[in-house]
C-alpha atoms as a PDB file:
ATOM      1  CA  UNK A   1       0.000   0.000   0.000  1.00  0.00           C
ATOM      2  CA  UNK A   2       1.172   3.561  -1.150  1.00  0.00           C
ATOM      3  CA  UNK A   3       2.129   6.128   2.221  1.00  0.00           C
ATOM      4  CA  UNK A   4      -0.592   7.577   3.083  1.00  0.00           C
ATOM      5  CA  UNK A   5       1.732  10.596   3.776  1.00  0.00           C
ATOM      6  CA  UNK A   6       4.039  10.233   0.291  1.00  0.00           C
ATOM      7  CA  UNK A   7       4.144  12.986  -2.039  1.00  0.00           C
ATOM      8  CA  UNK A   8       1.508  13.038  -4.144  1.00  0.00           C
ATOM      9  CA  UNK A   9       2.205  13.334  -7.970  1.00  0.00           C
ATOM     10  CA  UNK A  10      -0.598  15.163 -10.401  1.00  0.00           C
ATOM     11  CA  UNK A  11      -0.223  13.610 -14.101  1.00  0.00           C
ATOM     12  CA  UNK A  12      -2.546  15.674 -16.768  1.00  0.00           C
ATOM     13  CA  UNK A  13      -2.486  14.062 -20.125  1.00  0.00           C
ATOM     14  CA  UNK A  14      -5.377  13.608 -22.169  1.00  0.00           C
ATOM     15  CA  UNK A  15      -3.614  10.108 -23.735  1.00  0.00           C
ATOM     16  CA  UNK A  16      -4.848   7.244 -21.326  1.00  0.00           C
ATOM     17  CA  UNK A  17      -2.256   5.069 -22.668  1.00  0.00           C
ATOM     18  CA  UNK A  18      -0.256   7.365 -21.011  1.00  0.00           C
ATOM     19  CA  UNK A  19      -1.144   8.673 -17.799  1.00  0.00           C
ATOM     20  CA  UNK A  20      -2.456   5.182 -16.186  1.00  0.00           C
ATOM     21  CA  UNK A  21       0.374   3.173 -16.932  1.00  0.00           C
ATOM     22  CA  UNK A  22       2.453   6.215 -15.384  1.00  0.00           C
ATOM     23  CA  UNK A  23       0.715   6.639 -12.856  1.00  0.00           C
ATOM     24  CA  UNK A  24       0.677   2.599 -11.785  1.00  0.00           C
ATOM     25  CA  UNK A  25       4.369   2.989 -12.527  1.00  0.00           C
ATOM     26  CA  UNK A  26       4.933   6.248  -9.959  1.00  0.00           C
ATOM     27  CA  UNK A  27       2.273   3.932  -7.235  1.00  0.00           C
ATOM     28  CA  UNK A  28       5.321   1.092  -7.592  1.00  0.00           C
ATOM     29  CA  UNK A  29       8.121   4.069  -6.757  1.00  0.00           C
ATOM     30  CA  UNK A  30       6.276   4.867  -3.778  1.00  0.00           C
ATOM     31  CA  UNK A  31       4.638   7.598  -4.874  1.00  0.00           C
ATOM     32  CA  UNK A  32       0.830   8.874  -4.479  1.00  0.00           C
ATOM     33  CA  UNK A  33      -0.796   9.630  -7.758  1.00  0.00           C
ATOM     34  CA  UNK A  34      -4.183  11.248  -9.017  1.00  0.00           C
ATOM     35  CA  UNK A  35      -4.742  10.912 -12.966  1.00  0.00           C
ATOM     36  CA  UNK A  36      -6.304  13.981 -14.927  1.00  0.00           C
ATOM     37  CA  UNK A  37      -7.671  13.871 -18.661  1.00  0.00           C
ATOM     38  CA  UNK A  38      -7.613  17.127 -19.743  1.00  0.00           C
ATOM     39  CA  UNK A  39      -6.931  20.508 -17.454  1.00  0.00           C
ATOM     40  CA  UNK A  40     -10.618  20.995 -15.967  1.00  0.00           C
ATOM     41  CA  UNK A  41     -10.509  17.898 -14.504  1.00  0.00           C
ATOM     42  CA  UNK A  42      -7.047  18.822 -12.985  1.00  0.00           C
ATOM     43  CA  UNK A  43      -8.229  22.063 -11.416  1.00  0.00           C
ATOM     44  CA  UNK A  44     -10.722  20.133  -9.962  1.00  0.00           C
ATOM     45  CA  UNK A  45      -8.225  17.850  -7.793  1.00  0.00           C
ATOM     46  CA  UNK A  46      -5.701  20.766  -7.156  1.00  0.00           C
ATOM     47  CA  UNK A  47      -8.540  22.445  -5.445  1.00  0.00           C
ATOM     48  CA  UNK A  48      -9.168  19.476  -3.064  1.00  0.00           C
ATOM     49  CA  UNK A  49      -5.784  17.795  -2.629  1.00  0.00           C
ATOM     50  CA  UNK A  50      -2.430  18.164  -1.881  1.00  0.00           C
ATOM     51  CA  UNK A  51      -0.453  18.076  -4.910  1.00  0.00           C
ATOM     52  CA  UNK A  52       3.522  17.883  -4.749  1.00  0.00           C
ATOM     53  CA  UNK A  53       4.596  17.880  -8.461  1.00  0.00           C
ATOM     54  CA  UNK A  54       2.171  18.211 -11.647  1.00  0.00           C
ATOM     55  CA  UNK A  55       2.960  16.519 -14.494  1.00  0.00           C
ATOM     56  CA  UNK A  56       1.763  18.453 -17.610  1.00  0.00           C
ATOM     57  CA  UNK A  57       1.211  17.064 -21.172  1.00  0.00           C
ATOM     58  CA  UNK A  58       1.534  20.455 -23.626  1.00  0.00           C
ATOM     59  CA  UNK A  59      -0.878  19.283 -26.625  1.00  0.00           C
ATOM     60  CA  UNK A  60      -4.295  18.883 -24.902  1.00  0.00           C
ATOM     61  CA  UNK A  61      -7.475  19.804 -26.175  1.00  0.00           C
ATOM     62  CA  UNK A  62      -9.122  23.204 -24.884  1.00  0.00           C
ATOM     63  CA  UNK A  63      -6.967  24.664 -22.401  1.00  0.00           C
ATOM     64  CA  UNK A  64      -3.518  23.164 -23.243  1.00  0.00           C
ATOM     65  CA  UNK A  65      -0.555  22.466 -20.686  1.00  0.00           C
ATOM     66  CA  UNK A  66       1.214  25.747 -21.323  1.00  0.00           C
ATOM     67  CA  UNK A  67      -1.821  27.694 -20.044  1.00  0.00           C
ATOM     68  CA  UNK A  68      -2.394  25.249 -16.976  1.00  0.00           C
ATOM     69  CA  UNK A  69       1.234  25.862 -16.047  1.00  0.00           C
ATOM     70  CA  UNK A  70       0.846  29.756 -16.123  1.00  0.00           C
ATOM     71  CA  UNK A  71      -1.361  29.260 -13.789  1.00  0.00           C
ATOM     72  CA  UNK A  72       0.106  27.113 -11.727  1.00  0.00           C
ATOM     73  CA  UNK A  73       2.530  29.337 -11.413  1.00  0.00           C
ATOM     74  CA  UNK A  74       0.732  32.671 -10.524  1.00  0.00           C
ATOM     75  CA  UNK A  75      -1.417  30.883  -7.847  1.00  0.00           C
ATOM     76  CA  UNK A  76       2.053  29.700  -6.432  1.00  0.00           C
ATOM     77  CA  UNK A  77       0.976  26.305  -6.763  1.00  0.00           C
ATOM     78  CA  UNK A  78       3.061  22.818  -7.054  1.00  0.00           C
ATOM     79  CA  UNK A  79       6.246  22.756  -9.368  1.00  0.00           C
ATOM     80  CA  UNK A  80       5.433  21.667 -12.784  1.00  0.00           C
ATOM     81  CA  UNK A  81       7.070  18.924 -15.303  1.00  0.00           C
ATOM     82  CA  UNK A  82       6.190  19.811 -19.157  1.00  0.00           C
ATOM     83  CA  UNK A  83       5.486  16.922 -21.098  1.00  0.00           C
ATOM     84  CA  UNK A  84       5.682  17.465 -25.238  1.00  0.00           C
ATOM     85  CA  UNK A  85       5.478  15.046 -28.261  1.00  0.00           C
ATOM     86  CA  UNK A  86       7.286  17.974 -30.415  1.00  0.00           C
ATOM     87  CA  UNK A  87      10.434  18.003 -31.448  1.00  0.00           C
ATOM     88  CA  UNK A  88      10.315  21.981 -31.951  1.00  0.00           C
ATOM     89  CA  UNK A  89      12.308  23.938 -29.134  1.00  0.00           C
ATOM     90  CA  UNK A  90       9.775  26.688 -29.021  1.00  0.00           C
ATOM     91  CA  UNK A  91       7.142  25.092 -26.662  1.00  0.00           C
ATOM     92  CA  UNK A  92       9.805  23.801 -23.830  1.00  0.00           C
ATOM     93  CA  UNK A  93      11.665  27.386 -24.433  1.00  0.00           C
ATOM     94  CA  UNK A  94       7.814  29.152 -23.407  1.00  0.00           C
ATOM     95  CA  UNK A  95       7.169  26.632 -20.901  1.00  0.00           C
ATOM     96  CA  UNK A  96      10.580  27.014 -19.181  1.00  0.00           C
ATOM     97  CA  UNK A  97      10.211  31.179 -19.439  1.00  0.00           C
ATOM     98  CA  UNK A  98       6.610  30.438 -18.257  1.00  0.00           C
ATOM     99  CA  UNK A  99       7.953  29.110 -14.974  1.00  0.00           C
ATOM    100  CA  UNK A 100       8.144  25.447 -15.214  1.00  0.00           C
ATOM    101  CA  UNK A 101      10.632  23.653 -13.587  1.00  0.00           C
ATOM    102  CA  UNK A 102      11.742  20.833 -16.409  1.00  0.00           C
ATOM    103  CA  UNK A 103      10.633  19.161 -19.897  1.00  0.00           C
ATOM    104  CA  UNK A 104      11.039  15.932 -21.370  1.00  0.00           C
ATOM    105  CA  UNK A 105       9.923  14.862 -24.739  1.00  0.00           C
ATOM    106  CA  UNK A 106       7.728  11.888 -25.750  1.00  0.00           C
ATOM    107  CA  UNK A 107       8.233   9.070 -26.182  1.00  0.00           C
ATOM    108  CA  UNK A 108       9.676   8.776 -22.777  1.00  0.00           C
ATOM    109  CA  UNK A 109      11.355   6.385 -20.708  1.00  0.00           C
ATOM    110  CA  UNK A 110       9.509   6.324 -17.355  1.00  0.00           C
ATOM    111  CA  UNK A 111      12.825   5.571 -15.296  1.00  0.00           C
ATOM    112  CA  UNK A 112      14.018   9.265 -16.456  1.00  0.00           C
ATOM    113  CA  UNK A 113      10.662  10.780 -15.573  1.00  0.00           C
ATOM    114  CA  UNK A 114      11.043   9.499 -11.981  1.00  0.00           C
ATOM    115  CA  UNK A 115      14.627  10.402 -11.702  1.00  0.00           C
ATOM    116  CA  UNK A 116      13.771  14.189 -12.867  1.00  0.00           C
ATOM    117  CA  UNK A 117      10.930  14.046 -10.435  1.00  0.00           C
ATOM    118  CA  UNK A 118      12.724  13.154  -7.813  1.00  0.00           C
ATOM    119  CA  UNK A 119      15.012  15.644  -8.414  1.00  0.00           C
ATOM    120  CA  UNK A 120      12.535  18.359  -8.557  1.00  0.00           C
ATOM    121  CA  UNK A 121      10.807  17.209  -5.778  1.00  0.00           C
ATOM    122  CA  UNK A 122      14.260  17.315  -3.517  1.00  0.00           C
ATOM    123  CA  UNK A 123      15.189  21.218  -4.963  1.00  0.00           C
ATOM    124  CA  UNK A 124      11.854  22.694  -3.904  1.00  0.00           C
ATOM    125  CA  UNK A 125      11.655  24.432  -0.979  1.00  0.00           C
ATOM    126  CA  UNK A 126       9.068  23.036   1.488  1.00  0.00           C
ATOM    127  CA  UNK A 127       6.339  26.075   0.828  1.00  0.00           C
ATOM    128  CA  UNK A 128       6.568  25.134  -2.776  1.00  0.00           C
ATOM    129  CA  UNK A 129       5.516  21.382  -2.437  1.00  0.00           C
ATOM    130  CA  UNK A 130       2.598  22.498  -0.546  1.00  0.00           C
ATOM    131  CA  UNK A 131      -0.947  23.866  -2.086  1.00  0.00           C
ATOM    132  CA  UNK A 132      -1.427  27.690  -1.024  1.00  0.00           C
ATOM    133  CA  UNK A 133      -4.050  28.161   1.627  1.00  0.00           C
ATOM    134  CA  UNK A 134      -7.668  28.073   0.313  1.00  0.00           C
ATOM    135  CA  UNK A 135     -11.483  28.304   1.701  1.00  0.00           C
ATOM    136  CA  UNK A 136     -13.075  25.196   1.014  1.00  0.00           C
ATOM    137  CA  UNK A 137     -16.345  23.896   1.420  1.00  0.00           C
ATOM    138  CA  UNK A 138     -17.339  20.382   2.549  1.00  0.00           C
ATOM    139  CA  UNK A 139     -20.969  19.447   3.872  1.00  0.00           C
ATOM    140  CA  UNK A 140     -22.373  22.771   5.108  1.00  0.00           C
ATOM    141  CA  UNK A 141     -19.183  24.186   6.319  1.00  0.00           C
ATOM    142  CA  UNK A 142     -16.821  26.674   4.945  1.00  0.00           C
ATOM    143  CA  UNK A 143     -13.243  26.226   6.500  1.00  0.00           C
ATOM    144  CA  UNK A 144     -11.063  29.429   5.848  1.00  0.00           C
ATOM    145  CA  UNK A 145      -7.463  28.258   7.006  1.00  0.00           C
ATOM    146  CA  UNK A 146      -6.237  31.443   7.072  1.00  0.00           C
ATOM    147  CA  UNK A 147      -7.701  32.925  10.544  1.00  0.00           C
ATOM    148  CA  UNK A 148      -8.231  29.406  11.447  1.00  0.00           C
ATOM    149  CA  UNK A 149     -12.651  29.635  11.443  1.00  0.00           C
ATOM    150  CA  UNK A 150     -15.538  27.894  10.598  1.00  0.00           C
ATOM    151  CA  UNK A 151     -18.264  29.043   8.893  1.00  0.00           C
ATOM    152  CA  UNK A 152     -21.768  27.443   8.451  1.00  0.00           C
ATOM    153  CA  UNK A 153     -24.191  28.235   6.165  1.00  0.00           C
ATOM    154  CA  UNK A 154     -26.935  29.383   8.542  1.00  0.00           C
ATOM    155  CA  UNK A 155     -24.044  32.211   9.782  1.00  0.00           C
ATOM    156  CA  UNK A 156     -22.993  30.780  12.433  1.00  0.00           C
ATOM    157  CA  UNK A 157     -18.989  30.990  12.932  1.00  0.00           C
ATOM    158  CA  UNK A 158     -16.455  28.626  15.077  1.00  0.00           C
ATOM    159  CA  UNK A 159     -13.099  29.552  15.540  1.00  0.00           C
ATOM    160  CA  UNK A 160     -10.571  26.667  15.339  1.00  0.00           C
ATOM    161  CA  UNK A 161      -7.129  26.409  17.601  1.00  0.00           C
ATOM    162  CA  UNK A 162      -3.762  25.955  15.652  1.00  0.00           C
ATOM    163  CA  UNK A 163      -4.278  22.267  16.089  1.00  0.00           C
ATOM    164  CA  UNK A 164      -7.513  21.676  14.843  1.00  0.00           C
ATOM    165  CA  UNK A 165      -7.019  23.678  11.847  1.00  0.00           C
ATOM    166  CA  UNK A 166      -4.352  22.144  11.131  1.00  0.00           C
ATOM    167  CA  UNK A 167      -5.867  18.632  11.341  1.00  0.00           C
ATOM    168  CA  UNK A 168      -9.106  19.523   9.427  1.00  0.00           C
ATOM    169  CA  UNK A 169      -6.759  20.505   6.520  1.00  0.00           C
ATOM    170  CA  UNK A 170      -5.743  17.050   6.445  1.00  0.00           C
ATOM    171  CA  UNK A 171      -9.171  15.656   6.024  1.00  0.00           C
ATOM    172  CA  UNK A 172      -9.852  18.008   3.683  1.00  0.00           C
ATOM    173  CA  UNK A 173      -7.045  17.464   1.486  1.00  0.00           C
ATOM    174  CA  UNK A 174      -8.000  13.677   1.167  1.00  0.00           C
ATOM    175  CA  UNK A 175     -11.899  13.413   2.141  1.00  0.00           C
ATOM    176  CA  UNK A 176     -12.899   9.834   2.403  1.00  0.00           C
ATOM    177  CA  UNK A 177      -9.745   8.495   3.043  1.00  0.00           C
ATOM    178  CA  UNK A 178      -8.855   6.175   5.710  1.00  0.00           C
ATOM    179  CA  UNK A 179      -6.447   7.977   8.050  1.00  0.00           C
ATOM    180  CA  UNK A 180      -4.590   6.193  10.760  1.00  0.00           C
ATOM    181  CA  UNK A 181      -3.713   8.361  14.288  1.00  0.00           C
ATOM    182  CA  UNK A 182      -0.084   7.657  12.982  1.00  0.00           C
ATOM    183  CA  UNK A 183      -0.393   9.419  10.075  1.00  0.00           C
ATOM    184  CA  UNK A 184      -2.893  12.603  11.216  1.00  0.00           C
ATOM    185  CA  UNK A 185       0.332  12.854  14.174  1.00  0.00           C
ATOM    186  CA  UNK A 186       2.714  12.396  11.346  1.00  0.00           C
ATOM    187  CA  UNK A 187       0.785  14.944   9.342  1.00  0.00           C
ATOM    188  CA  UNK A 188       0.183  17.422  12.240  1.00  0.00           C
ATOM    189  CA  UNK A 189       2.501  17.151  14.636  1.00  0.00           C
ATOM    190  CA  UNK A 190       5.782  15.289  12.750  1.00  0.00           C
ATOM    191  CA  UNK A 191       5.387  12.549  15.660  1.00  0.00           C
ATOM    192  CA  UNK A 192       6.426  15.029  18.196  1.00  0.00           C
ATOM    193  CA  UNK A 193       3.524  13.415  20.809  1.00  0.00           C
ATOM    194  CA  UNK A 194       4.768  10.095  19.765  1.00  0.00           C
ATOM    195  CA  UNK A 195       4.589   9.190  23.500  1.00  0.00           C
ATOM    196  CA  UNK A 196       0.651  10.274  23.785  1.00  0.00           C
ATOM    197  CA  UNK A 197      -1.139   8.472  20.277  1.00  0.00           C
ATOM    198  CA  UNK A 198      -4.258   8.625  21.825  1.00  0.00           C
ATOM    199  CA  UNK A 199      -4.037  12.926  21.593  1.00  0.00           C
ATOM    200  CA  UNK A 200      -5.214  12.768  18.320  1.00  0.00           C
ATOM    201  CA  UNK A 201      -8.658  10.983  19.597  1.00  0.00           C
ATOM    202  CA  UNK A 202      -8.882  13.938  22.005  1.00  0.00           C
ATOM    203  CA  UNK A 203      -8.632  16.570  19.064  1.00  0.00           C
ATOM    204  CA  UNK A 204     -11.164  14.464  17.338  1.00  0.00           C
ATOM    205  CA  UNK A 205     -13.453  14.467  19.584  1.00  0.00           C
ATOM    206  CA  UNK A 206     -13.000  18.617  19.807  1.00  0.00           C
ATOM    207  CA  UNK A 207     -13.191  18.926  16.166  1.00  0.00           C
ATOM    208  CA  UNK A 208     -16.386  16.951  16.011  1.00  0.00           C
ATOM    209  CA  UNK A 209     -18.263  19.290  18.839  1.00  0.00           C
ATOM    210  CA  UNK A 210     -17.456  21.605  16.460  1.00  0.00           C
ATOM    211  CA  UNK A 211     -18.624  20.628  13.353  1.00  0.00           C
ATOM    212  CA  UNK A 212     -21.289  17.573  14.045  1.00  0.00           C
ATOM    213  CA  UNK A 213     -24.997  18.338  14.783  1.00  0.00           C
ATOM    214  CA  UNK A 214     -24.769  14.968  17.098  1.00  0.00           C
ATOM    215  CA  UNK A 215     -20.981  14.312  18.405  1.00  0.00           C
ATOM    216  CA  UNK A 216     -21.689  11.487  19.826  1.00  0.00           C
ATOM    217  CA  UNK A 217     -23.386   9.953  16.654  1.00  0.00           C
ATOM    218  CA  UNK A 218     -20.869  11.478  13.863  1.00  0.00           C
ATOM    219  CA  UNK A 219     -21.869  11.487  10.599  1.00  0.00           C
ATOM    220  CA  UNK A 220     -18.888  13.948   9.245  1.00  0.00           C
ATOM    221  CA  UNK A 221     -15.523  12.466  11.159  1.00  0.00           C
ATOM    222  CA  UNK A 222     -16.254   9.068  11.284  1.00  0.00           C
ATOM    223  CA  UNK A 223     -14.456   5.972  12.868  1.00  0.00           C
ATOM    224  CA  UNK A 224     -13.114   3.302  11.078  1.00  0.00           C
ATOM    225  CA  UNK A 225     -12.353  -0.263  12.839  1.00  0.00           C
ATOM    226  CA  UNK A 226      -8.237  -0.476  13.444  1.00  0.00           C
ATOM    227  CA  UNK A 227      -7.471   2.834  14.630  1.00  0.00           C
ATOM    228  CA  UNK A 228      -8.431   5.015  11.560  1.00  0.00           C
ATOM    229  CA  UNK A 229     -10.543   8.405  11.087  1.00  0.00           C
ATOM    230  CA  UNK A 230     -12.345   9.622   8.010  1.00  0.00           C
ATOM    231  CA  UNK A 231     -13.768  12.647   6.478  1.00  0.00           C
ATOM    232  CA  UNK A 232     -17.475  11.497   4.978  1.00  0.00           C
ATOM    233  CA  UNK A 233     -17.742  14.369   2.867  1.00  0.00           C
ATOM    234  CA  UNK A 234     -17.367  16.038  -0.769  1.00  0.00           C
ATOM    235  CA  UNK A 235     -14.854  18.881  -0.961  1.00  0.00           C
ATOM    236  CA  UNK A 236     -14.518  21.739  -2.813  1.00  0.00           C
ATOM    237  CA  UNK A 237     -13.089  24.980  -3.205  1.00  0.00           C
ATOM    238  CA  UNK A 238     -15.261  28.233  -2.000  1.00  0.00           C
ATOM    239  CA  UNK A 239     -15.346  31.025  -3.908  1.00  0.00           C
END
């Protein structure tokens, strides 16, 4: 099973015979992956998950790679790897001047495509490998990381402590997902309460008088049997 906690690697290429069998490749390096067709469907995920490196085929229909990668880069968002099928300079010349960090021409071998990620991966600062901060929505909630609050959409407001903003982030950037207490410490705290585990069932149970109508019958944070927590709940990005 992939890390829960690995980075996670965005491939956009509208080619299926090319972006599954790279992403099942990057899954074997270790690596998390989520699989775009075309650039809508990557704005989608970028706005709900964290996304380490994005992986951008140029020649798309509608909005090609180029354009996805200028914004990328103006909403500071992950570093970016240019795919391109042509052998003409001109489009890896833009791309690079539009901010990308690397190229590499199809066909491809997939070995060098993980060696250049990696390499990317270990030159970014640790603010560039993360998503900036965004207001996102999920059930009847709007979550504004920023000055750490909740808002509901009957107006009512809860204000959130370091900790539990920082730990509804996490659910947020992978809603549905089976998280273990090792990971949501590894995630919030870097382990740092190794010698207390049972913490993060403490700031659970705070989040969820927070954000459940019944805390003691969750519907939102839910338990899962072996030690795990998960956000029930579709996520998305608030305007």
């Amino acid at each position: 099973m992939t890390d829960p906690i690995a980075p996670q690697i965005l491939i956009v290429d509208d080619a299926r015979d090319i972006r599954e069998p790279l992403g099942q490749y990057l899954r074997k390096q270790g690596f998390r992956t989520r699989l775009a067709a075309h650039a809508a469907e990557a704005r989608e995920i970028l706005a709900e998950a964290s996304i380490h490196l994005a992986v951008l085929d140029i020649m798309m229909p509608g909005e090609d790679g180029l354009s996805l990668c200028r914004w990328l880069v103006a909403k500071n968002g992950p570093p970016v790897l240019l795919l391109t099928a042509m052998a003409d300079e001109t489009d890896r010349i833009v791309g690079l001047e539009l901010g990308a960090d690397d190229y590499l021409v199809k066909p491809f071998n997939p070995r060098e495509l993980l060696a250049r990620a990696r390499a990317i991966l270990r030159r970014a600062p640790p603010e560039a490998a993360a998503p900036p901060s965004m207001r996102r929505k999920f059930a009847n909630w709007t979550h504004d990381p920023d000055v750490m609050k909740l808002t509901h959409e009957d107006g009512r407001s809860v204000d959130l402590t370091t900790a539990e903003n920082r730990l509804l982030a996490i659910f947020l950037d992978q809603p549905r997902t089976v998280l273990t207490r090792a990971t949501l410490l590894d995630l919030t705290a870097r382990r740092e309460a190794k010698a207390y585990d049972r913490a993060i069932d403490n700031q659970i149970s705070r989040l969820r008088r927070k954000v459940e109508d019944d805390p003691k019958n969750p519907q939102l944070l839910v338990t899962e049997w072996g030690g795990g927590y998960r956000l029930v709940a579709d996520v998305s990005e608030a305007g």
